[in-house]
C-alpha atoms as a PDB file:
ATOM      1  CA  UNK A   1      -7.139  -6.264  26.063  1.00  0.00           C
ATOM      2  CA  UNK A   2      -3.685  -6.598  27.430  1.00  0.00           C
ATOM      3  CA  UNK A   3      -2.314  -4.977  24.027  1.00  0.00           C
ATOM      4  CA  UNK A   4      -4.834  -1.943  25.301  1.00  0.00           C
ATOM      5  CA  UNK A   5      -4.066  -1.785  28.615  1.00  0.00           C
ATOM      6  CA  UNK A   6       0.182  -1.417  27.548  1.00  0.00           C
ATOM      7  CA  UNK A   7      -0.844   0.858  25.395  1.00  0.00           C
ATOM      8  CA  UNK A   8      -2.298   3.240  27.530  1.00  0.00           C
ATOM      9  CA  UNK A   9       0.382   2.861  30.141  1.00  0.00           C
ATOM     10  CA  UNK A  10       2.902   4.610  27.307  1.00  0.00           C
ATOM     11  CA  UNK A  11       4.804   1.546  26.030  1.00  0.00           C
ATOM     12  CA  UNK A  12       5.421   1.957  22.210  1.00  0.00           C
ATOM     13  CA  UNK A  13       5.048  -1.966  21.000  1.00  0.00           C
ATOM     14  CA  UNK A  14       2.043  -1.782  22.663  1.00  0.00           C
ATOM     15  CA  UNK A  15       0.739   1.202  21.143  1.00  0.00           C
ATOM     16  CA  UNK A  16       1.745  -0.016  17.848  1.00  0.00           C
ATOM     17  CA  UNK A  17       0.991  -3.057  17.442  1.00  0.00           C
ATOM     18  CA  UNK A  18      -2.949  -1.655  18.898  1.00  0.00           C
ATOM     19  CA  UNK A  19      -2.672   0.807  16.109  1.00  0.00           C
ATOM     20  CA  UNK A  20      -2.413  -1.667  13.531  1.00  0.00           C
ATOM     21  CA  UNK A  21      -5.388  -4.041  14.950  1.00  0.00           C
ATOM     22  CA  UNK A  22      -7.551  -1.299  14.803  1.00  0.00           C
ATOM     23  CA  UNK A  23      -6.440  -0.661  11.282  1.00  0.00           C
ATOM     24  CA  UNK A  24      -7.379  -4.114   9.898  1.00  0.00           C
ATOM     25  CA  UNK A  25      -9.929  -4.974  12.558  1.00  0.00           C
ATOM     26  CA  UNK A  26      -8.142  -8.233  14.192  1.00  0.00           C
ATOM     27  CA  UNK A  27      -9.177  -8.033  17.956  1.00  0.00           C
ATOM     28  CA  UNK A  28     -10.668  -4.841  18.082  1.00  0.00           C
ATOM     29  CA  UNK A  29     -13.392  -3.166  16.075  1.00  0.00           C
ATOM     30  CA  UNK A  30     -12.393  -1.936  12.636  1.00  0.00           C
ATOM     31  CA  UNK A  31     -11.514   2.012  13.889  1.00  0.00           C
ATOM     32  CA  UNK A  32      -8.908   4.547  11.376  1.00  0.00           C
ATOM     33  CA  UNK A  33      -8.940   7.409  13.428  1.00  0.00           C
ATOM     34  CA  UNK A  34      -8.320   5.355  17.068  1.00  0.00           C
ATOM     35  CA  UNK A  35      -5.114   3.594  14.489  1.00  0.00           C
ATOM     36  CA  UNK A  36      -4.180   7.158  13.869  1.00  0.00           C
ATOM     37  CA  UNK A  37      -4.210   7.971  17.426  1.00  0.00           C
ATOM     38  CA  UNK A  38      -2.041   4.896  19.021  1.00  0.00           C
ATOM     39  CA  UNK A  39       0.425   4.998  16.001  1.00  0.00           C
ATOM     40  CA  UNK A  40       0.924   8.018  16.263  1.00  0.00           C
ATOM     41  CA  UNK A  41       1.569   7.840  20.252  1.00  0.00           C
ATOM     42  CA  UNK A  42       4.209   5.046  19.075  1.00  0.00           C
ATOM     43  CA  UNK A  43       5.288   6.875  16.299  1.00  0.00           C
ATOM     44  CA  UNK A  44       6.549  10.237  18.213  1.00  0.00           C
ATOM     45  CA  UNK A  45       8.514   7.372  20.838  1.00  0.00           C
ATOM     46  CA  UNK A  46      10.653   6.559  18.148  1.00  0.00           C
ATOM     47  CA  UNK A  47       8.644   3.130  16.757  1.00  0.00           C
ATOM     48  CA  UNK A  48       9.715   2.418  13.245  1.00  0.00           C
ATOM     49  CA  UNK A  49       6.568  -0.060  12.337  1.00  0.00           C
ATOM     50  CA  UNK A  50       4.288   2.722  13.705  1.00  0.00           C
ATOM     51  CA  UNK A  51       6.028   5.229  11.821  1.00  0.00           C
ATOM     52  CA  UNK A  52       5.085   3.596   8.315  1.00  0.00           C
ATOM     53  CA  UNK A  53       2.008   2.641   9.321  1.00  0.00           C
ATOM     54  CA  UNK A  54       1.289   6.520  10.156  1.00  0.00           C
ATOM     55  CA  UNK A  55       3.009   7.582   7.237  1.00  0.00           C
ATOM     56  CA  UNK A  56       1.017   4.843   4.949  1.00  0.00           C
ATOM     57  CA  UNK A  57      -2.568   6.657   6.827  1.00  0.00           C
ATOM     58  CA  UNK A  58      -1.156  10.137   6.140  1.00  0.00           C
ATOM     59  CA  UNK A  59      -0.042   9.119   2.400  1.00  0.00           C
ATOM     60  CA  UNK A  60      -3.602   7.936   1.863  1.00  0.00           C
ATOM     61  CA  UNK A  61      -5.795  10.369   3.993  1.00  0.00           C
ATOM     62  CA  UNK A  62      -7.081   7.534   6.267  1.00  0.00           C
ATOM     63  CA  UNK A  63      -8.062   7.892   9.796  1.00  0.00           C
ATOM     64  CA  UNK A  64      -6.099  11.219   9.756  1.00  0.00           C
ATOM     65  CA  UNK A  65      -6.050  14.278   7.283  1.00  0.00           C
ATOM     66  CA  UNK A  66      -3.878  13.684   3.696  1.00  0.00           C
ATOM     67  CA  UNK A  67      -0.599  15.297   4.751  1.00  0.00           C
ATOM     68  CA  UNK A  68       2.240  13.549   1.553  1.00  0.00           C
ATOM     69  CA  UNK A  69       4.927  15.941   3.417  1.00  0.00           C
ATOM     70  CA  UNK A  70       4.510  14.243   6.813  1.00  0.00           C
ATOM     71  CA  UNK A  71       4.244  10.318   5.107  1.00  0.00           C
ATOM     72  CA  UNK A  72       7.557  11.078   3.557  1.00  0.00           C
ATOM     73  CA  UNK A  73       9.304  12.352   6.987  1.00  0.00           C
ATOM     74  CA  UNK A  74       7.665   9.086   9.088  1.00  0.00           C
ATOM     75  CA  UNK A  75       8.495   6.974   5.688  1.00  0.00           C
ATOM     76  CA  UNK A  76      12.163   8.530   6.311  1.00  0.00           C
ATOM     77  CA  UNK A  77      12.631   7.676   9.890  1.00  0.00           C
ATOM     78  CA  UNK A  78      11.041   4.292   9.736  1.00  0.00           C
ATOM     79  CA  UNK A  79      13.742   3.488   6.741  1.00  0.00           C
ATOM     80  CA  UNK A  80      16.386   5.470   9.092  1.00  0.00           C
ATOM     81  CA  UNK A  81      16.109   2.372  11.284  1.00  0.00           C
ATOM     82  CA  UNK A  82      16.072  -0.474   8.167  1.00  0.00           C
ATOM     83  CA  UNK A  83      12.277  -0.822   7.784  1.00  0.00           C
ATOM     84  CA  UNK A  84      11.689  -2.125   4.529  1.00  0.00           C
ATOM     85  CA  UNK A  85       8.496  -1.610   4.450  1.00  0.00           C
ATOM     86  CA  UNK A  86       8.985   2.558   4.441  1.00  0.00           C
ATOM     87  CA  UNK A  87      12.422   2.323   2.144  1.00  0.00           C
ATOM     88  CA  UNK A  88       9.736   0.330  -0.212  1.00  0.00           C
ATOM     89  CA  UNK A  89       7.185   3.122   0.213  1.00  0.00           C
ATOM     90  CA  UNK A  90       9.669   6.071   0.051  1.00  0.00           C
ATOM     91  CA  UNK A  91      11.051   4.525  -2.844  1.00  0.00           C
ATOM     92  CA  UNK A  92       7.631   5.049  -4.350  1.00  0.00           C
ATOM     93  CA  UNK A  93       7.462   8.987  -3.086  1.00  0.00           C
ATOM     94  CA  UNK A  94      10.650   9.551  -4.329  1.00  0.00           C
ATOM     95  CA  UNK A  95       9.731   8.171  -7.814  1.00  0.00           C
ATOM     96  CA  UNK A  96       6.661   9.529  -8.329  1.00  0.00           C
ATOM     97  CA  UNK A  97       7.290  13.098  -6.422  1.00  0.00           C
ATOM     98  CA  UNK A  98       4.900  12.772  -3.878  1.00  0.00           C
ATOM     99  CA  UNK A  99       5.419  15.244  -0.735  1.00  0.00           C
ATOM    100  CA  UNK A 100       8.807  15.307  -1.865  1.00  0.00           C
ATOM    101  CA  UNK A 101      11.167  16.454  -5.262  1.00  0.00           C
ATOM    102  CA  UNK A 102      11.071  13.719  -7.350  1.00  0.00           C
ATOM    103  CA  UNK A 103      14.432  11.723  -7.474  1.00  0.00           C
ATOM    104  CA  UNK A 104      14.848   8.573  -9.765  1.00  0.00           C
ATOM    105  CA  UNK A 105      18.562   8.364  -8.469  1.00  0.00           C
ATOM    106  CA  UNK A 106      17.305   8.445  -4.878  1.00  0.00           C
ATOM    107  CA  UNK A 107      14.379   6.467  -5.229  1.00  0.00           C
ATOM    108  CA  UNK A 108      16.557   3.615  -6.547  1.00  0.00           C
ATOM    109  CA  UNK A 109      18.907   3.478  -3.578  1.00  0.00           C
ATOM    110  CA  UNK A 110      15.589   3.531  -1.386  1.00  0.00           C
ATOM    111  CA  UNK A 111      14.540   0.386  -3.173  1.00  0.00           C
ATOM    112  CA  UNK A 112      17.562  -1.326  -3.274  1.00  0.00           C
ATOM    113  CA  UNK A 113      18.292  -1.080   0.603  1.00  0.00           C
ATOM    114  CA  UNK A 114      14.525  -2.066   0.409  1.00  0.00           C
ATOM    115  CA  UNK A 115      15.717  -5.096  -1.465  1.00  0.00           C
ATOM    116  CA  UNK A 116      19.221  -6.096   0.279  1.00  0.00           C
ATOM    117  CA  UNK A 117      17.327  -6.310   3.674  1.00  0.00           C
ATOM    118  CA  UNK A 118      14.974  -9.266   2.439  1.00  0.00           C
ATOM    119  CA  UNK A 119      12.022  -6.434   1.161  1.00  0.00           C
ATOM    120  CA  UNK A 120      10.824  -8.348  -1.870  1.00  0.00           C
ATOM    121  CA  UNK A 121       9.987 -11.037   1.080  1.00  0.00           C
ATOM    122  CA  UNK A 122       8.617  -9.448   3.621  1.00  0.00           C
ATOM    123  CA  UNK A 123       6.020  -7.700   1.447  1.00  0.00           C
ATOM    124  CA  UNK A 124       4.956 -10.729  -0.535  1.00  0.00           C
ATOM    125  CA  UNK A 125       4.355 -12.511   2.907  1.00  0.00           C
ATOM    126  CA  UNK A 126       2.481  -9.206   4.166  1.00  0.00           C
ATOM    127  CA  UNK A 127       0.525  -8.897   1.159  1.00  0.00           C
ATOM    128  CA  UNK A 128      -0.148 -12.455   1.536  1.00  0.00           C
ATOM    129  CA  UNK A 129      -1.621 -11.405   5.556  1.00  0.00           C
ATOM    130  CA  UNK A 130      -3.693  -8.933   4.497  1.00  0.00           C
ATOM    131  CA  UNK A 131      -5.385 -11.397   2.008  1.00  0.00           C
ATOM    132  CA  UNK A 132      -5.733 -13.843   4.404  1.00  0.00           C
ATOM    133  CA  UNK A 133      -7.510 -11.729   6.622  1.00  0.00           C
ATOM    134  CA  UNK A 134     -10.186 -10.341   3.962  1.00  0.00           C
ATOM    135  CA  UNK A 135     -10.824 -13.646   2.479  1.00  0.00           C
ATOM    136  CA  UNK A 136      -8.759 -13.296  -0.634  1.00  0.00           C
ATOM    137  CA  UNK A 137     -10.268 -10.249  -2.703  1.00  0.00           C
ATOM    138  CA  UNK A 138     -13.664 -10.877  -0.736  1.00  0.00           C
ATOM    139  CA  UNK A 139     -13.574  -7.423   0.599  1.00  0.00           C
ATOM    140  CA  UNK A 140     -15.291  -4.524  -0.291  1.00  0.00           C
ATOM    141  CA  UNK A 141     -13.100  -2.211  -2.677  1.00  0.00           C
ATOM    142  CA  UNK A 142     -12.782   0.414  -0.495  1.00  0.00           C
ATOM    143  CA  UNK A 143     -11.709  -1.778   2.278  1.00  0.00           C
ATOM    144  CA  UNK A 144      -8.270  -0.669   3.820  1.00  0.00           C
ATOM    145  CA  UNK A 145      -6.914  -4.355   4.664  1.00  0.00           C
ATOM    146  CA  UNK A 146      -7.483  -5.097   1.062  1.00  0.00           C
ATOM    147  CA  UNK A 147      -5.545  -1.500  -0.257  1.00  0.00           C
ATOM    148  CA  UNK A 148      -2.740  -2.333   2.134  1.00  0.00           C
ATOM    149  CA  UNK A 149      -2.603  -6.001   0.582  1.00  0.00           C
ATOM    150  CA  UNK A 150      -2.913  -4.598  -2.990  1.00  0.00           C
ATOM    151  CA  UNK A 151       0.105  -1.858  -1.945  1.00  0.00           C
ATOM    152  CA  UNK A 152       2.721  -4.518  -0.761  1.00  0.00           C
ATOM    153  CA  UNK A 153       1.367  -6.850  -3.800  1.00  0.00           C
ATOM    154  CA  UNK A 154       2.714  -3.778  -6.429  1.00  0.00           C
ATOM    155  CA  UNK A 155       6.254  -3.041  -3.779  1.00  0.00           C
ATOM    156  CA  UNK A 156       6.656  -7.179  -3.452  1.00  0.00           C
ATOM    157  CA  UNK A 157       7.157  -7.295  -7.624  1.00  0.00           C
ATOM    158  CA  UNK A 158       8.586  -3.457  -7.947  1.00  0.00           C
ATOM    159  CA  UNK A 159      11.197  -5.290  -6.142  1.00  0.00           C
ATOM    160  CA  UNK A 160      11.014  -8.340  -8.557  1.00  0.00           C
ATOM    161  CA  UNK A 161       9.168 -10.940  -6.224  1.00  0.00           C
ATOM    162  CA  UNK A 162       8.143 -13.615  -8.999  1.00  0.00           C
ATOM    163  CA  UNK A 163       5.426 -14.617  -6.667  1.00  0.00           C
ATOM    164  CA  UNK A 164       4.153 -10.899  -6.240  1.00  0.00           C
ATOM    165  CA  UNK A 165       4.529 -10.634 -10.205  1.00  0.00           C
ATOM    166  CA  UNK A 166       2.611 -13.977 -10.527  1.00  0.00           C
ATOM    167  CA  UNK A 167      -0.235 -12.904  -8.429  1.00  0.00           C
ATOM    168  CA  UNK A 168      -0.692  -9.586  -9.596  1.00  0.00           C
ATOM    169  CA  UNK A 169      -1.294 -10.928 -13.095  1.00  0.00           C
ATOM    170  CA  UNK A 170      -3.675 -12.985 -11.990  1.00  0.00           C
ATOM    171  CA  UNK A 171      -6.136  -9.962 -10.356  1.00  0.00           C
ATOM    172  CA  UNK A 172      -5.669  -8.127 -13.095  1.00  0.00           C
ATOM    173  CA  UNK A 173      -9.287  -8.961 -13.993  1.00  0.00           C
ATOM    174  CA  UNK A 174     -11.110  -8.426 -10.729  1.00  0.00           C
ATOM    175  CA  UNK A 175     -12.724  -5.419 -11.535  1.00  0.00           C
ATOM    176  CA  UNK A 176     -13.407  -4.213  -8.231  1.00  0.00           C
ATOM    177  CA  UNK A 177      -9.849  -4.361  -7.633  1.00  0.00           C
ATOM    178  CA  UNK A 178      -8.098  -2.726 -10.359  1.00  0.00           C
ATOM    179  CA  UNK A 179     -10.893   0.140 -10.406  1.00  0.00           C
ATOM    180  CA  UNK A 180      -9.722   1.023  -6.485  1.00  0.00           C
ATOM    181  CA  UNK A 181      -6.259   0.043  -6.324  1.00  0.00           C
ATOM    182  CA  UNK A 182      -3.332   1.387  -9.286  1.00  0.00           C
ATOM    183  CA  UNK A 183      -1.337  -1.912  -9.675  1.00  0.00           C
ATOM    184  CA  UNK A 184       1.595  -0.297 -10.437  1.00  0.00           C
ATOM    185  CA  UNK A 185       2.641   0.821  -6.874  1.00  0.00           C
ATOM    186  CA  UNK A 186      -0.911   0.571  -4.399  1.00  0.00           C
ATOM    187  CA  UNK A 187      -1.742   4.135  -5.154  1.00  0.00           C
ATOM    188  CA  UNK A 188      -5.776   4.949  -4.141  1.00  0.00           C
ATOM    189  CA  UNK A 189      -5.927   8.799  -4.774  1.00  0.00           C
ATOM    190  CA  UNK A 190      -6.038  10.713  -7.396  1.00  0.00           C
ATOM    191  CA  UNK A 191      -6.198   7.538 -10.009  1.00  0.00           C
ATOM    192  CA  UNK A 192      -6.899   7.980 -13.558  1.00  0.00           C
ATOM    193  CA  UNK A 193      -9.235   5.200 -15.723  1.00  0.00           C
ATOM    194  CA  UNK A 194      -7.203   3.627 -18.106  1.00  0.00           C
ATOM    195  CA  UNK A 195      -8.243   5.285 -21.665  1.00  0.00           C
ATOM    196  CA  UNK A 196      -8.913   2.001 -23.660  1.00  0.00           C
ATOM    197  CA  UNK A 197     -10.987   0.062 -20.741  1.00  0.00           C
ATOM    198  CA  UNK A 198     -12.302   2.776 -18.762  1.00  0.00           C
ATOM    199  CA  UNK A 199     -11.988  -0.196 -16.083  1.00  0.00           C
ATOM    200  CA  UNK A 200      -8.733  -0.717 -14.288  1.00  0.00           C
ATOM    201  CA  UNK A 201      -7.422   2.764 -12.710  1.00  0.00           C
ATOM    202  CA  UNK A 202      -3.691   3.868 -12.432  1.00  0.00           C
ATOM    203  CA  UNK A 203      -1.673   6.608 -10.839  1.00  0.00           C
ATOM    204  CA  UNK A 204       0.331   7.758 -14.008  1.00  0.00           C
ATOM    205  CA  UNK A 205       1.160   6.332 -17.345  1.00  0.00           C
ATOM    206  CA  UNK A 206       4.469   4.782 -16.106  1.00  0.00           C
ATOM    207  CA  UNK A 207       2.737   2.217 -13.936  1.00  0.00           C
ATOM    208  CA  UNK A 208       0.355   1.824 -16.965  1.00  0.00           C
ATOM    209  CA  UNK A 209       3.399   0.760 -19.199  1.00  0.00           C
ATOM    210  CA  UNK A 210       4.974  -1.322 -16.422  1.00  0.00           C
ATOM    211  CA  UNK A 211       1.452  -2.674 -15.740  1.00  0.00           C
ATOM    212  CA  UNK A 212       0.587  -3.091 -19.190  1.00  0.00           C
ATOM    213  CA  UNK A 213       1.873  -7.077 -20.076  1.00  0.00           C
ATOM    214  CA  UNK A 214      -0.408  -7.963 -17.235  1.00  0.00           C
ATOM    215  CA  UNK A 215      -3.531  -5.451 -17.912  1.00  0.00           C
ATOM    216  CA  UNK A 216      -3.535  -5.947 -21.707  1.00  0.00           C
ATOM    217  CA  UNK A 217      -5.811  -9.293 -22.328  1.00  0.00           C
ATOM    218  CA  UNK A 218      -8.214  -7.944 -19.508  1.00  0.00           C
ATOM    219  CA  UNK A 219      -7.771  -4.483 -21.394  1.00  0.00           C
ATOM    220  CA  UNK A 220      -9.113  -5.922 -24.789  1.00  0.00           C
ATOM    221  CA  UNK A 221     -12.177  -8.238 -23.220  1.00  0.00           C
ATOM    222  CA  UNK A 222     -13.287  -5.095 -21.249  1.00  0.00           C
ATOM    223  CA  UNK A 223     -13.149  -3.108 -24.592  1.00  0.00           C
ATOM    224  CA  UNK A 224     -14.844  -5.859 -26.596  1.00  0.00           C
ATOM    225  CA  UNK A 225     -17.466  -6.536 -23.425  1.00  0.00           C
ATOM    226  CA  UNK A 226     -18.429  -2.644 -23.939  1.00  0.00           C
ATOM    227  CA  UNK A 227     -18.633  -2.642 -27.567  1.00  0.00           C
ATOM    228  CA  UNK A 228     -21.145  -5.807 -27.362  1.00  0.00           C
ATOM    229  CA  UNK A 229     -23.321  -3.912 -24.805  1.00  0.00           C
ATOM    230  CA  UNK A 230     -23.575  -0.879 -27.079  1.00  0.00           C
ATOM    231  CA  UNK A 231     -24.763  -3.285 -30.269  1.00  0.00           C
END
């Protein structure tokens, strides 16, 4: 309530931190578009947390139309002011060439400022958040606390997190997971079945190979599980 009321009075924190509430339904009803709407009231006042979580909504077309060209500019001015979070998440634009020229050179420096300001952290303990508030994997697929915890999961051990490596191996064979989520960096759209399994999903074949230590026994029992229910 008092988050609300700030809010609507114009302060930024305020607006922000309402904005992401109403993204992963703590306080508030469970609402995209009204996330859309405070972030981006805290975004345009200069707020860097708001600006990733705007440009995370605009990268996946939640709560606000899929615009890769605007996540990219918010990702940009929330790393302008040391967010780890959006260096993490550019660093994933940049390498993959979404809503921006892909750039291996630059997408490296975007990690590694990710990574010298304590990244590999902060997203294993935000991952860790997100599962907490879901139930750990008890979510639907499609639920957006549970693609946000997958997402700083795959950034957490793209920035070598042991933890975040540790625990990504180990949902490798939740189904329901790895179908909605690519592993590899959090992606949701435009995912491709993996051609041996036709189970787990991924964005591109690089996060298959990186992926593929982890995905590879689950790989083989979901081949040998469809073979047995053709016989």
């Amino acid at each position: 309530r008092l988050y609300r009321q700030a809010a609507e009075q114009g302060f930024a924190a305020a607006q922000s931190q309402l904005g992401h509430c109403c993204m992963l339904d703590v306080g508030v009803a469970h609402n995209i578009a009204d996330a859309a709407r405070y972030l981006r009231l805290a975004a345009d006042q200069g707020d860097a947390d708001a600006q990733y979580l705007l440009g995370f909504l605009c990268e996946h077309g939640k709560g606000t139309k899929r615009d890769l060209g605007e996540a990219v500019r918010l990702y940009r001015a929330a790393a302008a002011q040391r967010n780890v979070w959006a260096l993490a998440r550019l660093g994933v634009c940049l390498e993959k060439g979404r809503g921006v020229a892909q750039s291996e050179a630059e997408a490296a420096a975007s990690y590694a400022a990710a990574s010298e300001l304590g990244g590999a952290d902060a997203l294993f303990e935000s991952s860790v958040q997100h599962l907490n508030a879901v139930g750990e994997w008890s979510g639907a697929p499609e639920s957006f606390t549970l693609q946000m915890a997958v997402s700083d999961l795959a950034l957490a051990a793209r920035l070598g997190h042991a933890g975040a490596v540790e625990k990504l191996a180990s949902i490798s064979s939740r189904r329901e997971v790895v179908s909605a989520c690519c592993l590899g960096c959090g992606a949701t759209r435009e995912l491709r079945l993996c051609s041996r399994c036709r189970v787990a999903a991924f964005c591109d074949g690089d996060c298959v190979r990186r992926m593929w230590p982890a995905h590879k026994p689950c790989c083989k029992q979901w081949q040998a599980d469809a073979a047995a229910t053709e016989e």
